[in-house]
Protein backbone atom coordinates (compact mmCIF):
# COMPACT_ATOMS: atom_id res chain seq x y z
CA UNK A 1 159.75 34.59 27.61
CA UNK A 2 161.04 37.77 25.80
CA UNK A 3 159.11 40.43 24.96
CA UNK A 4 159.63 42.27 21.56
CA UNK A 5 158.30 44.95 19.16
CA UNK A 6 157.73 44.11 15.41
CA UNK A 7 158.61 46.68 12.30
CA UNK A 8 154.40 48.07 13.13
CA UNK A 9 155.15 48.25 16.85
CA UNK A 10 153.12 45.56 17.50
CA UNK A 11 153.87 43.30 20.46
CA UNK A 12 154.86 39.93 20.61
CA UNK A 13 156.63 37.54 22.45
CA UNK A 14 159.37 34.84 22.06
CA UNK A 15 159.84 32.01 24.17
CA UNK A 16 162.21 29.22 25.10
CA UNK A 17 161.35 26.92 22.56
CA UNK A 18 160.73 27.49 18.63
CA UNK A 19 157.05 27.35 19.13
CA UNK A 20 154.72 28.84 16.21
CA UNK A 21 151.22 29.06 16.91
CA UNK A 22 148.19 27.72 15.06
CA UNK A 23 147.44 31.20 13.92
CA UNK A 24 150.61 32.18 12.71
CA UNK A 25 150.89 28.59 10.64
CA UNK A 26 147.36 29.29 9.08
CA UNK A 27 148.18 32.38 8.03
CA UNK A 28 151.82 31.39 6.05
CA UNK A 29 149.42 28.64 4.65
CA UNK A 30 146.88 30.95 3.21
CA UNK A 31 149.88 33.59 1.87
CA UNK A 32 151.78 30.89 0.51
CA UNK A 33 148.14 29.76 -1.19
CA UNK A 34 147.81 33.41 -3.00
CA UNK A 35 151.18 33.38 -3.60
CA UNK A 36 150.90 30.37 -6.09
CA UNK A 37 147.59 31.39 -7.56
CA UNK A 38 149.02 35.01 -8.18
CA UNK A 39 151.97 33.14 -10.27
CA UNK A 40 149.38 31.21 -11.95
CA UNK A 41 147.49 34.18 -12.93
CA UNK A 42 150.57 35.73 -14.35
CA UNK A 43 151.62 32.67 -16.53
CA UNK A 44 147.87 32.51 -17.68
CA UNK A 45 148.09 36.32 -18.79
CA UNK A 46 151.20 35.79 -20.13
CA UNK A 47 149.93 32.64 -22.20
CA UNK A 48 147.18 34.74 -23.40
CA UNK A 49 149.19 37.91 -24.42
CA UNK A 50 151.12 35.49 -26.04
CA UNK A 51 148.81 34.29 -28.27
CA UNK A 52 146.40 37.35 -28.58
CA UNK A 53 149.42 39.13 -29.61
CA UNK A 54 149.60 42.84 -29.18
CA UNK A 55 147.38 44.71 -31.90
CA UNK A 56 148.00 48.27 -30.16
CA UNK A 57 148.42 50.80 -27.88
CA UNK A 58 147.23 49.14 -24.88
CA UNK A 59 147.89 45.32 -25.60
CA UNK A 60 146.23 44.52 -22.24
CA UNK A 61 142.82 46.04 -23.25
CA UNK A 62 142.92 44.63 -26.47
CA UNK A 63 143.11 41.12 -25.39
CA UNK A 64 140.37 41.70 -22.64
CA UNK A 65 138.03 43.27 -25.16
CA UNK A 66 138.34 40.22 -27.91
């Protein structure tokens, strides 16, 4: 086992094998989870800017508002 220091300076350590643990897989799971929704968000915003249209300043506001 190797010892090593992450970009926070937080300790982990690496072994023989390629061995991920339970925690670490649940929580690539869960970002690559938001990670879709966020891009789903985005193409629904875009969708509705798109057919709000912009009728100002702040287009954003404007298609909250209606």
């Amino acid at each position: 086992m190797l010892e090593q220091i992450d970009h926070r300076g937080k300790r982990f350590m690496i072994g023989g094998e390629d061995v991920v643990d339970d925690v670490a897989r649940e929580r690539c799971r869960r970002n690559e989870m938001l990670e879709q929704q966020t891009q789903r968000e985005i193409r629904e915003l875009e969708r509705a800017k798109a057919v709000a249209g912009s009728t100002g300043t702040n287009p954003d506001v404007e298609v909250l508002e209606r």
